[in-house]
PDB file of N, CA and C in Angstrom:
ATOM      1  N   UNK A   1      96.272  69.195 103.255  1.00  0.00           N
ATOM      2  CA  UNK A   1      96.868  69.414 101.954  1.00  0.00           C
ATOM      3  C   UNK A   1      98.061  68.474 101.804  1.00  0.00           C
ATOM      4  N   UNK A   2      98.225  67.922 100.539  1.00  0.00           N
ATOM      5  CA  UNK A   2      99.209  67.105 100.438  1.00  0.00           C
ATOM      6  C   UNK A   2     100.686  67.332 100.008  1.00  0.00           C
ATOM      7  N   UNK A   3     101.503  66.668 100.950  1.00  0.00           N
ATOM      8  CA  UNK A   3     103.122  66.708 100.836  1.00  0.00           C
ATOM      9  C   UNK A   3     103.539  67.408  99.325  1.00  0.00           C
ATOM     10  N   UNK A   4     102.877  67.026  97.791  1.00  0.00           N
ATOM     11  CA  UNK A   4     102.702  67.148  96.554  1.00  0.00           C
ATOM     12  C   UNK A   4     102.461  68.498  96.888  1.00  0.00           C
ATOM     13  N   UNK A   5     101.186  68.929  97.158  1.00  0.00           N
ATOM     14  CA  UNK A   5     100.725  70.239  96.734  1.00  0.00           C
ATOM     15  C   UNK A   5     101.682  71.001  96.965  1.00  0.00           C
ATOM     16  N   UNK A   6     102.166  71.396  98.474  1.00  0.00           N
ATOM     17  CA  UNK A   6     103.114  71.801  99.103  1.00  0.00           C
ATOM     18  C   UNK A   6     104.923  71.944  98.357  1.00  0.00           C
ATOM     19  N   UNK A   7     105.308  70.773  98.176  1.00  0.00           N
ATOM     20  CA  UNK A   7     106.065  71.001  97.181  1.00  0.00           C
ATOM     21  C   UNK A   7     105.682  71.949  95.860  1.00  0.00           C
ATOM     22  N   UNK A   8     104.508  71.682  95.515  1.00  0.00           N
ATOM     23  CA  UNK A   8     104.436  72.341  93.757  1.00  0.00           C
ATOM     24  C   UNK A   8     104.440  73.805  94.432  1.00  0.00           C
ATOM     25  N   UNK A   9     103.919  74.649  95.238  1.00  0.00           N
ATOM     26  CA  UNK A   9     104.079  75.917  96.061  1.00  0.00           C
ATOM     27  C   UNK A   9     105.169  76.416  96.340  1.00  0.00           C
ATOM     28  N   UNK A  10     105.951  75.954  96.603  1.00  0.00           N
ATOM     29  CA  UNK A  10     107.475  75.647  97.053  1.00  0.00           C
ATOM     30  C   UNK A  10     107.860  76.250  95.762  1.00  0.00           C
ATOM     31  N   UNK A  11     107.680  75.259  95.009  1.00  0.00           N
ATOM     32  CA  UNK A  11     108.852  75.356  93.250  1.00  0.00           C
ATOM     33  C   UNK A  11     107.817  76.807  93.070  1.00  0.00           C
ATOM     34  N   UNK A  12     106.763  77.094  92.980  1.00  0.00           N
ATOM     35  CA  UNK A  12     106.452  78.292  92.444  1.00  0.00           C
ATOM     36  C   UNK A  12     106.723  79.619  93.134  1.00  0.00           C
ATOM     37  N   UNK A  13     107.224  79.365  94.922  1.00  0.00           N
ATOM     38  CA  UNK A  13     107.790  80.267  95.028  1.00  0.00           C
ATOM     39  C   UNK A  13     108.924  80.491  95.119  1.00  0.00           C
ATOM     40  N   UNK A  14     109.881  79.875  95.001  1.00  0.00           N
ATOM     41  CA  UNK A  14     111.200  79.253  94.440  1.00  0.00           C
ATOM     42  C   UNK A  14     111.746  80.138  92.946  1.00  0.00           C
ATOM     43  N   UNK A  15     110.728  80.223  92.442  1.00  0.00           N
ATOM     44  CA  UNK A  15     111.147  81.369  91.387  1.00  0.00           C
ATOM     45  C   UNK A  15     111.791  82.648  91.764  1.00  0.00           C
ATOM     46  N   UNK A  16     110.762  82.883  92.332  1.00  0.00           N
ATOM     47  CA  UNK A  16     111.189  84.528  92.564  1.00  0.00           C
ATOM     48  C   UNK A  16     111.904  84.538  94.100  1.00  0.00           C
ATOM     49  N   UNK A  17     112.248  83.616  95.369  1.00  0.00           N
ATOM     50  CA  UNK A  17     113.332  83.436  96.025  1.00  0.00           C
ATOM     51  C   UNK A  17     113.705  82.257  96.426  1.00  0.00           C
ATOM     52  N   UNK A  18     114.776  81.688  95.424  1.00  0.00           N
ATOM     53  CA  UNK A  18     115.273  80.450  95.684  1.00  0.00           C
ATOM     54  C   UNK A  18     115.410  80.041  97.232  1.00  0.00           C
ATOM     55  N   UNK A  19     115.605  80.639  98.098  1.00  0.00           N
ATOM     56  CA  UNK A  19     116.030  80.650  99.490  1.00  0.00           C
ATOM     57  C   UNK A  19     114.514  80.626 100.360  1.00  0.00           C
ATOM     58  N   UNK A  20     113.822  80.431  99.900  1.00  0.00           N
ATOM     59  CA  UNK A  20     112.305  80.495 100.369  1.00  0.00           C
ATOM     60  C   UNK A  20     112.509  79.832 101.648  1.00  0.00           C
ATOM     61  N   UNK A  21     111.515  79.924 102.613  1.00  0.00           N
ATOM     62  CA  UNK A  21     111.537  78.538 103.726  1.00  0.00           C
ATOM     63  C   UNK A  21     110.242  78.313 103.551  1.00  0.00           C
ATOM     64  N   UNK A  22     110.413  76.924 103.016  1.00  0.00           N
ATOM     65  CA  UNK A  22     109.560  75.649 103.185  1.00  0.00           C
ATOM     66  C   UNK A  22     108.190  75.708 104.258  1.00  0.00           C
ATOM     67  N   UNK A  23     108.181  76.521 105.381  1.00  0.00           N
ATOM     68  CA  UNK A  23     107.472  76.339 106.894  1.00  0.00           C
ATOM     69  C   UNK A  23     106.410  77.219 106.505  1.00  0.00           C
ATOM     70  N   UNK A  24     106.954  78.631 105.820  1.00  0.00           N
ATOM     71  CA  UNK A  24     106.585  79.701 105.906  1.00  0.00           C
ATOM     72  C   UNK A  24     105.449  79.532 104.968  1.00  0.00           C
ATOM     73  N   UNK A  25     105.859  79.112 103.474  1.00  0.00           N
ATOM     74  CA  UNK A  25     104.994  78.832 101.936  1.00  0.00           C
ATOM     75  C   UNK A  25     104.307  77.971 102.670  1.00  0.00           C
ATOM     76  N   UNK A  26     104.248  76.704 103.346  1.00  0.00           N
ATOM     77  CA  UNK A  26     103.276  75.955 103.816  1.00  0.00           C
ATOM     78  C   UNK A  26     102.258  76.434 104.942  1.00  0.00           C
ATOM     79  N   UNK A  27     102.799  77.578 105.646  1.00  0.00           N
ATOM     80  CA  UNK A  27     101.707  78.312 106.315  1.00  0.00           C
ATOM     81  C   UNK A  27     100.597  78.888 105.139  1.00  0.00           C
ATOM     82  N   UNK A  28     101.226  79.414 104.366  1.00  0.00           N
ATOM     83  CA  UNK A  28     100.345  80.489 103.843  1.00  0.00           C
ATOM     84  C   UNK A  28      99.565  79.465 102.740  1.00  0.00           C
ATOM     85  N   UNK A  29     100.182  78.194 102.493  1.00  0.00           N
ATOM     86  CA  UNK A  29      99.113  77.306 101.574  1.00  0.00           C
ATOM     87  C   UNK A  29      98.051  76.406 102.455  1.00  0.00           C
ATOM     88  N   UNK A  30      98.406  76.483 104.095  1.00  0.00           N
ATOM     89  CA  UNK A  30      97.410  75.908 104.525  1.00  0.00           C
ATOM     90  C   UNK A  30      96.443  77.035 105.267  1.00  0.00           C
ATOM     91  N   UNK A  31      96.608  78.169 105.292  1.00  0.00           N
ATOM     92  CA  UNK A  31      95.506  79.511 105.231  1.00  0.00           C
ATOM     93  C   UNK A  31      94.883  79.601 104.306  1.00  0.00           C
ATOM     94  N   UNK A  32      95.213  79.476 103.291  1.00  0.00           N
ATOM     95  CA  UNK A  32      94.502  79.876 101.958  1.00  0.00           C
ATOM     96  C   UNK A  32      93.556  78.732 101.666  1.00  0.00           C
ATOM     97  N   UNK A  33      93.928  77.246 102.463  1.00  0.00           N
ATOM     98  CA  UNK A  33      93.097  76.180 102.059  1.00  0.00           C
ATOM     99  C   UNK A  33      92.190  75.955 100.941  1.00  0.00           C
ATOM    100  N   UNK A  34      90.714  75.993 100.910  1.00  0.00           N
ATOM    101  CA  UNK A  34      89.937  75.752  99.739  1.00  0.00           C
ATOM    102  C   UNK A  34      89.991  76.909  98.640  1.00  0.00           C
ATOM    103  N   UNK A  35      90.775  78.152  98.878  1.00  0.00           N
ATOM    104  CA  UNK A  35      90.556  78.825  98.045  1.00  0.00           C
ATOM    105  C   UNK A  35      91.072  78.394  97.028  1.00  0.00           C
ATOM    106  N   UNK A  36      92.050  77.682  97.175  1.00  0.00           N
ATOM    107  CA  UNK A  36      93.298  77.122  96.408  1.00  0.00           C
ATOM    108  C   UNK A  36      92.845  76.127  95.441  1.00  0.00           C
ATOM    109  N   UNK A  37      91.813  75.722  95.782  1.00  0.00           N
ATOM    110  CA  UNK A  37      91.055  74.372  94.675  1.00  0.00           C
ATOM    111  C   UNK A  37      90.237  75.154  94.024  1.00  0.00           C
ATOM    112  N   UNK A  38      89.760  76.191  93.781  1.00  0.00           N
ATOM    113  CA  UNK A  38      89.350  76.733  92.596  1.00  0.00           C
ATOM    114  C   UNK A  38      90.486  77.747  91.863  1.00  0.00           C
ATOM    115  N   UNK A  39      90.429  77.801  90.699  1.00  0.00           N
ATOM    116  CA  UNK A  39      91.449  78.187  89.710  1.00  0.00           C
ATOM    117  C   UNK A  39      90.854  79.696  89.933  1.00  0.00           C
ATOM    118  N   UNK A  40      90.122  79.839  89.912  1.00  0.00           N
ATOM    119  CA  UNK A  40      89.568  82.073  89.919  1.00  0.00           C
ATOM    120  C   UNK A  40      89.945  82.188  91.307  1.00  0.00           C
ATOM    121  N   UNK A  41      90.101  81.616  92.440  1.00  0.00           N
ATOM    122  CA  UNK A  41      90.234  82.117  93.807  1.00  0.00           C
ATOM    123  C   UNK A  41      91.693  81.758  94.171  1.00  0.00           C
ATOM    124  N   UNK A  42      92.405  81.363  93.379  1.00  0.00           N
ATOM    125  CA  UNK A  42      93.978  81.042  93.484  1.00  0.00           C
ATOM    126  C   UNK A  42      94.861  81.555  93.020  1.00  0.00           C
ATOM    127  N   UNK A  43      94.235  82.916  92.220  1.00  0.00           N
ATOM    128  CA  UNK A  43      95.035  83.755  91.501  1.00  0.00           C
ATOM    129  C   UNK A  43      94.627  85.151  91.693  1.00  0.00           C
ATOM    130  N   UNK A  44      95.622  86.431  91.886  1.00  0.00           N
ATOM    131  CA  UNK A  44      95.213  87.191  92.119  1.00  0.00           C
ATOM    132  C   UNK A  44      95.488  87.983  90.992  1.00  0.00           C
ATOM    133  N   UNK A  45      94.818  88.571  90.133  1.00  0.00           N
ATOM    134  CA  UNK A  45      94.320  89.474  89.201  1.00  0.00           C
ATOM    135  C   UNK A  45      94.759  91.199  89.422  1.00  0.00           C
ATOM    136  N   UNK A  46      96.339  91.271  89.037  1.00  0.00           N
ATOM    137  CA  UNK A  46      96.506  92.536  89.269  1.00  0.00           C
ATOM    138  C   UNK A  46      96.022  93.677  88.201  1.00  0.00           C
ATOM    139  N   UNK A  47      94.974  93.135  87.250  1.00  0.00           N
ATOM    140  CA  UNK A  47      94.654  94.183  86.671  1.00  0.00           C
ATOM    141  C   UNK A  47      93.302  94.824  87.257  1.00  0.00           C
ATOM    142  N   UNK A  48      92.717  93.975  88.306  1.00  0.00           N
ATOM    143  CA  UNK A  48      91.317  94.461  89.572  1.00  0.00           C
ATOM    144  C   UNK A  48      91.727  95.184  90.624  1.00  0.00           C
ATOM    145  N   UNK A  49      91.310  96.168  90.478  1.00  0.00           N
ATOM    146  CA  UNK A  49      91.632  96.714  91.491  1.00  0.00           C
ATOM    147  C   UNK A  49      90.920  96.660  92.486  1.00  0.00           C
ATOM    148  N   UNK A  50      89.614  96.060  92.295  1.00  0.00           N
ATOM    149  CA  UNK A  50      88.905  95.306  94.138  1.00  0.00           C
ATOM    150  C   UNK A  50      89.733  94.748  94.271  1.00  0.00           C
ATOM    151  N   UNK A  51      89.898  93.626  93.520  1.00  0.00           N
ATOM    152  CA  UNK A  51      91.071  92.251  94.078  1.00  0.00           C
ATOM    153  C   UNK A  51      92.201  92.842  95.077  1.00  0.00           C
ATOM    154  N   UNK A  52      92.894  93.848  94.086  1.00  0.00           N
ATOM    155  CA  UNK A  52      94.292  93.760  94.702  1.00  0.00           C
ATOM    156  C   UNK A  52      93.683  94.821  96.350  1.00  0.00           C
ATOM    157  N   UNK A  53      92.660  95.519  96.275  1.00  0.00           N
ATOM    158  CA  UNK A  53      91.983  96.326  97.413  1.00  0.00           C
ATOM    159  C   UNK A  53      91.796  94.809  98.833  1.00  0.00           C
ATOM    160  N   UNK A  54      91.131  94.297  98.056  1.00  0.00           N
ATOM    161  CA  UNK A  54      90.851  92.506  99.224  1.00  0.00           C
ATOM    162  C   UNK A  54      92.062  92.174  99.487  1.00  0.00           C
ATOM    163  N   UNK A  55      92.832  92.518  98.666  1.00  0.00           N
ATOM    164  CA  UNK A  55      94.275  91.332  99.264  1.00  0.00           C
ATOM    165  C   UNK A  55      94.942  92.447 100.546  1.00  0.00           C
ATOM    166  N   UNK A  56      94.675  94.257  99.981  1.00  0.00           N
ATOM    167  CA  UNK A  56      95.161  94.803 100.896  1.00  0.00           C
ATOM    168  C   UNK A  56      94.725  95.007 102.352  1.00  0.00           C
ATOM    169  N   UNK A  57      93.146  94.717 102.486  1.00  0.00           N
ATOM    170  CA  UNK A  57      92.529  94.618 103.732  1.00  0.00           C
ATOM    171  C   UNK A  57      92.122  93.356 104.063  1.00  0.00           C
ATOM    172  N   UNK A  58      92.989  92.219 103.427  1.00  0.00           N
ATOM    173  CA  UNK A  58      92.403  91.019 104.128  1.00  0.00           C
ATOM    174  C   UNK A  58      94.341  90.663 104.253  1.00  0.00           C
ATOM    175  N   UNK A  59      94.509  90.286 103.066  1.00  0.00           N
ATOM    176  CA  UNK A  59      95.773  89.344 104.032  1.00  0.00           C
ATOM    177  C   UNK A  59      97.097  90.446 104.640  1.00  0.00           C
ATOM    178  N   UNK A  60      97.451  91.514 103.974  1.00  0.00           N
ATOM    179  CA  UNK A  60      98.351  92.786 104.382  1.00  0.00           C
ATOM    180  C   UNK A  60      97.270  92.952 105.792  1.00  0.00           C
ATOM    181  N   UNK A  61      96.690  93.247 105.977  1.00  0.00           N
ATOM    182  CA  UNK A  61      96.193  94.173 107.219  1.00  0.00           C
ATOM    183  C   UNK A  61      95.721  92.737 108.471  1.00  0.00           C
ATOM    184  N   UNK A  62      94.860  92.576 108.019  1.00  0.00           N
ATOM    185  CA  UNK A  62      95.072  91.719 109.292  1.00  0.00           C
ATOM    186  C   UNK A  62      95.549  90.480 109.332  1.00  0.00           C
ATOM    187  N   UNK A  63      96.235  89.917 108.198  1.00  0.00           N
ATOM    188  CA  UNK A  63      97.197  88.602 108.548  1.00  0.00           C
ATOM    189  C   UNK A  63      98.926  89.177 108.820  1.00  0.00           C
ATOM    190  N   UNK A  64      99.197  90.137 108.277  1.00  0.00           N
ATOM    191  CA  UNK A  64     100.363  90.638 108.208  1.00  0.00           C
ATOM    192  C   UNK A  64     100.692  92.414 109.511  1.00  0.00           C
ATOM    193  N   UNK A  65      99.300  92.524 109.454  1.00  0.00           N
ATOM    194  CA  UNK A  65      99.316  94.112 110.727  1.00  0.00           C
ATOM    195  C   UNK A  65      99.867  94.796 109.564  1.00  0.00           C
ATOM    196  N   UNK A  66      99.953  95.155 108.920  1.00  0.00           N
ATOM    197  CA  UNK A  66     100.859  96.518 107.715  1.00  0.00           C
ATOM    198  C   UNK A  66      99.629  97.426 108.234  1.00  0.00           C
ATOM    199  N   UNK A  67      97.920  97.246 108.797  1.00  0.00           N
ATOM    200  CA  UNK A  67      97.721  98.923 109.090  1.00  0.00           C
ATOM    201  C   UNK A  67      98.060  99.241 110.188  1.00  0.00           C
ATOM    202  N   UNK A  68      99.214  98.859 110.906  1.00  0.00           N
ATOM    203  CA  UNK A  68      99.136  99.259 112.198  1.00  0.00           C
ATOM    204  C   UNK A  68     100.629 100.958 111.693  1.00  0.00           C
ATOM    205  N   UNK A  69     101.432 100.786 110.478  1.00  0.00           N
ATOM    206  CA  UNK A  69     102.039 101.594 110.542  1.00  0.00           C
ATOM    207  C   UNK A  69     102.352 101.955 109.284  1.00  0.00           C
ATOM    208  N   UNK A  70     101.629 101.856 108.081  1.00  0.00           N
ATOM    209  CA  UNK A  70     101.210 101.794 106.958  1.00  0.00           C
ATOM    210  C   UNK A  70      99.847 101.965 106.450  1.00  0.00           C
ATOM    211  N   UNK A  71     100.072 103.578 105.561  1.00  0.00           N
ATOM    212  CA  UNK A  71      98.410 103.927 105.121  1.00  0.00           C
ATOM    213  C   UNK A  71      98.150 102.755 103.588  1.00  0.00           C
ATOM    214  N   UNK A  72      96.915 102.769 103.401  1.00  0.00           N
ATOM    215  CA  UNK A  72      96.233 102.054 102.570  1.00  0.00           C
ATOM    216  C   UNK A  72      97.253 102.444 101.319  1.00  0.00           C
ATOM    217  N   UNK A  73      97.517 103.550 101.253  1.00  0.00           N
ATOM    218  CA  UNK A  73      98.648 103.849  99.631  1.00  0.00           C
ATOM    219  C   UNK A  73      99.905 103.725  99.567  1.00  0.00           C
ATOM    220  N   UNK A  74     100.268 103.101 101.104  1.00  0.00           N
ATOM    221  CA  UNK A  74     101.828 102.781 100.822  1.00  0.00           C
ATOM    222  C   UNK A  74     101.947 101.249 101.025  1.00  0.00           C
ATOM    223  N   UNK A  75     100.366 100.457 101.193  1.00  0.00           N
ATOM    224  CA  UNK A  75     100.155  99.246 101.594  1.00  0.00           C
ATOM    225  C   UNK A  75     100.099  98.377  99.779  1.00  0.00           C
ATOM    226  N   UNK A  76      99.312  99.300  98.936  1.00  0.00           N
ATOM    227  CA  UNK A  76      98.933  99.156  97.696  1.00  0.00           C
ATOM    228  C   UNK A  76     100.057  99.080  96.954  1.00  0.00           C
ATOM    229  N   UNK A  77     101.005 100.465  97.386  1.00  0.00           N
ATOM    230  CA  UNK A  77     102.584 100.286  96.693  1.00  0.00           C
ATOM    231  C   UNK A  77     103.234  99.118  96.544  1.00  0.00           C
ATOM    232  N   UNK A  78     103.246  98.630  98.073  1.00  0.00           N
ATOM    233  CA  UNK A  78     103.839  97.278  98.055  1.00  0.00           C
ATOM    234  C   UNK A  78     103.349  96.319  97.478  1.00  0.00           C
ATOM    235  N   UNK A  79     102.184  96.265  97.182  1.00  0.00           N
ATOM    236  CA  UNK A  79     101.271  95.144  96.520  1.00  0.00           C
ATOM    237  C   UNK A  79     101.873  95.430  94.878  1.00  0.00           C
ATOM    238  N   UNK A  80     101.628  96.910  94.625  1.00  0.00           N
ATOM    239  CA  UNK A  80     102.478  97.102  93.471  1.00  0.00           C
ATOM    240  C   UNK A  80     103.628  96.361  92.703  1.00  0.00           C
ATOM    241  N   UNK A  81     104.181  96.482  93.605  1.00  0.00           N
ATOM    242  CA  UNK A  81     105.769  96.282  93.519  1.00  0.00           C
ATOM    243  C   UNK A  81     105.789  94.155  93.803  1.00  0.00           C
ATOM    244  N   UNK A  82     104.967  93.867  94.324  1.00  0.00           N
ATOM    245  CA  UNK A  82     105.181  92.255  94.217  1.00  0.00           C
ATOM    246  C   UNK A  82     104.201  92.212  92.969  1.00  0.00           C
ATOM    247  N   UNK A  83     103.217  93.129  92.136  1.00  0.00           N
ATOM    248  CA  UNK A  83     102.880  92.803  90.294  1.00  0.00           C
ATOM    249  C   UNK A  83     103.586  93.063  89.767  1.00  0.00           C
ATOM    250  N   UNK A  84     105.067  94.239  90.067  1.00  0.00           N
ATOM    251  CA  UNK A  84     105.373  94.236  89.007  1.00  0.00           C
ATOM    252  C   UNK A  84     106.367  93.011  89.477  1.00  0.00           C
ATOM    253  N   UNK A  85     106.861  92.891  90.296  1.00  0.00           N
ATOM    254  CA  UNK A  85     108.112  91.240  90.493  1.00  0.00           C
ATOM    255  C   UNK A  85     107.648  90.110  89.885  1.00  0.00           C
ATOM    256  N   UNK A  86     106.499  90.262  89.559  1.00  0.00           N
ATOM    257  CA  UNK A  86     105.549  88.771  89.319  1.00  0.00           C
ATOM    258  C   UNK A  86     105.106  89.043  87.587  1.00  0.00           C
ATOM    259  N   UNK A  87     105.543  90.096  86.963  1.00  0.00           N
ATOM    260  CA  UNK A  87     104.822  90.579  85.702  1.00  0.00           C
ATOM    261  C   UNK A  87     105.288  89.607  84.537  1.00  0.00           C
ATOM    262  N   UNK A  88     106.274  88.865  84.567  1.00  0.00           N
ATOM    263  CA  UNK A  88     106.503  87.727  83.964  1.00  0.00           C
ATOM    264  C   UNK A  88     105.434  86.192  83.474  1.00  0.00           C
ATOM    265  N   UNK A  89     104.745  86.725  84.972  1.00  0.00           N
ATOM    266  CA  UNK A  89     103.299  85.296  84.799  1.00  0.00           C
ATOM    267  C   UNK A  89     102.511  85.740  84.214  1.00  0.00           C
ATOM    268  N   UNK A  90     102.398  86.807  83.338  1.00  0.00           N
ATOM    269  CA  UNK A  90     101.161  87.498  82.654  1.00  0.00           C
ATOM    270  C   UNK A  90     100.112  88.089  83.896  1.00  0.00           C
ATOM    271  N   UNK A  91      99.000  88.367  83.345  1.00  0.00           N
ATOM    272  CA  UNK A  91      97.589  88.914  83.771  1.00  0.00           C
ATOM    273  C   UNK A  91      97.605  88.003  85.301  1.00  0.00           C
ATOM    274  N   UNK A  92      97.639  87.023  85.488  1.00  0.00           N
ATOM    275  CA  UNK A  92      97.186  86.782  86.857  1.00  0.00           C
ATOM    276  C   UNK A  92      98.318  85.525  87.797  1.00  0.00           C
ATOM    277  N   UNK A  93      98.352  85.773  88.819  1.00  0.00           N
ATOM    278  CA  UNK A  93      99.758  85.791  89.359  1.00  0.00           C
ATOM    279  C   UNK A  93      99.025  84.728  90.044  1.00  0.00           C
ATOM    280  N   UNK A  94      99.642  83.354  90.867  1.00  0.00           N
ATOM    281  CA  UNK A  94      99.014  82.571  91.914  1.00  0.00           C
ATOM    282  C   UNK A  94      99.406  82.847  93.158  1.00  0.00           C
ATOM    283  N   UNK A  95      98.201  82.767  93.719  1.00  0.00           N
ATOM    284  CA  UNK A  95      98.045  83.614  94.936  1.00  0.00           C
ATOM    285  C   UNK A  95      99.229  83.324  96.566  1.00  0.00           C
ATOM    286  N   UNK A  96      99.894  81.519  96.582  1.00  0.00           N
ATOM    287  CA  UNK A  96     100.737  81.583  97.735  1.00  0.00           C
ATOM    288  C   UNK A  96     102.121  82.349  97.233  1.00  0.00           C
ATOM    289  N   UNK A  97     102.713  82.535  95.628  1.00  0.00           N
ATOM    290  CA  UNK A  97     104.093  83.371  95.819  1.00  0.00           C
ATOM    291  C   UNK A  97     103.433  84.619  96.210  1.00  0.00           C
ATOM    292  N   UNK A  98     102.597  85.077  94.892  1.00  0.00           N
ATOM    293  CA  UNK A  98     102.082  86.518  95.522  1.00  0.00           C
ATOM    294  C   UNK A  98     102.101  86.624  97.348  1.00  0.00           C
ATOM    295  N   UNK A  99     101.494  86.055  97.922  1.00  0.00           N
ATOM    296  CA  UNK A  99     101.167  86.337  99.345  1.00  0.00           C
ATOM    297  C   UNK A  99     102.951  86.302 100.094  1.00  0.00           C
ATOM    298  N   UNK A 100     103.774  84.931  99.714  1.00  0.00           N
ATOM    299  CA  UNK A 100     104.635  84.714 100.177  1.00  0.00           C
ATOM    300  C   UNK A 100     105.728  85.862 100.186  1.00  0.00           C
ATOM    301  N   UNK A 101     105.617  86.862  98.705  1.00  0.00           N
ATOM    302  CA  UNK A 101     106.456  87.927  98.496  1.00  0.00           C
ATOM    303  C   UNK A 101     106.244  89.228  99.083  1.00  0.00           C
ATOM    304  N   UNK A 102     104.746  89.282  99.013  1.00  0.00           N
ATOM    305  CA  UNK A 102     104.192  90.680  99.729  1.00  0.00           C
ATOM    306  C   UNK A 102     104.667  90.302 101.337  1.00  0.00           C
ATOM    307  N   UNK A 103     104.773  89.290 102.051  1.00  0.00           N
ATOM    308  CA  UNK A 103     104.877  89.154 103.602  1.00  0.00           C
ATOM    309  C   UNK A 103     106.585  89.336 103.503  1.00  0.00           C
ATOM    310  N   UNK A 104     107.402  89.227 102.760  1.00  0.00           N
ATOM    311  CA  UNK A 104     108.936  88.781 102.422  1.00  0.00           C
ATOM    312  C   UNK A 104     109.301  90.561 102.336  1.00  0.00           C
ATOM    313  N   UNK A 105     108.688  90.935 101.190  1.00  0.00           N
ATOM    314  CA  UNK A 105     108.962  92.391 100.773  1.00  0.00           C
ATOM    315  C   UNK A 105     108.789  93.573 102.038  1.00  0.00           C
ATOM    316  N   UNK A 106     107.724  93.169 102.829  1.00  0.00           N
ATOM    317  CA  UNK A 106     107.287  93.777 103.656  1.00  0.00           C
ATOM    318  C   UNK A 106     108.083  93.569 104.837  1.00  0.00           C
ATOM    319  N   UNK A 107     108.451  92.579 104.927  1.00  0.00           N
ATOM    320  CA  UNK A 107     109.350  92.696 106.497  1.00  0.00           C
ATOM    321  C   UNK A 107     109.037  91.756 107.740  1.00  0.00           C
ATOM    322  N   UNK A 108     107.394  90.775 106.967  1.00  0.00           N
ATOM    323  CA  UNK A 108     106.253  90.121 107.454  1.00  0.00           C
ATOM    324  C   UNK A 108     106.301  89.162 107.856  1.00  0.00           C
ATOM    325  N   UNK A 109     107.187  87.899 106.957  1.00  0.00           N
ATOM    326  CA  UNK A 109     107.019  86.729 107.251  1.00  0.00           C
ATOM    327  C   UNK A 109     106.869  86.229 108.408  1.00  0.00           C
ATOM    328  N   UNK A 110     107.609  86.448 109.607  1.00  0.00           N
ATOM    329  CA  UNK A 110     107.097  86.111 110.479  1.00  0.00           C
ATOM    330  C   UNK A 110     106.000  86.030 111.309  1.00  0.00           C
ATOM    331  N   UNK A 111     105.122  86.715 110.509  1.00  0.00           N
ATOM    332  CA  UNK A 111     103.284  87.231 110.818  1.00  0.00           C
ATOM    333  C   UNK A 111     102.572  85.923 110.081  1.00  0.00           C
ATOM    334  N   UNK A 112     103.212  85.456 108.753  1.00  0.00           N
ATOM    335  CA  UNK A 112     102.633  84.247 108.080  1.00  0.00           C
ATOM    336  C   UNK A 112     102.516  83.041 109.234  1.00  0.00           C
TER     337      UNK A 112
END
């Protein structure tokens, strides 16, 4: 992925914490790799509730461990709570702040 992309990730998660680290947003944009080149797989859709269900048993649970001490409804809360932080982008949020905030909110980043 290019120096460019990486930056534009950066500025978008830069919104919601200016203080971001750079290492961390570039982990989670080079995990997400090809999803990221299609526009429907780069955004997560908090009005689906499969979606936001996938994000809770794929990147919360086993990229982040949240089921090791966190049930599925206090995992969802948190997912909650980074739609409503993000409710400014309308209907569908892009998926490295989303990810970058849920790992931030949670206590995680260092799991990214």
């Amino acid at each position: 992925m290019s120096d460019d992309k990486h930056a534009e990730y950066l500025e978008k998660v830069q919104k919601y914490d200016a203080d971001a680290d750079p290492a961390v947003v570039k982990s989670i944009a080079n995990k997400l790799g090809i999803a990221l080149q299609n526009r429907d797989s780069s955004l997560v859709s908090c009005s689906d509730t499969s979606e936001l269900e996938r994000v809770r048993d794929g990147f919360a649970k086993k990229r982040l461990g949240l089921d090791a001490g966190h049930s599925d409804d206090q995992i969802m809360e948190k997912i909650n709570e980074v739609c409503a932080q993000m409710a400014g982008d309308g209907g569908n949020k892009h998926r490295v702040p989303f990810y970058y905030l849920l790992a931030k909110n949670t206590g995680t980043l260092d799991k990214v």
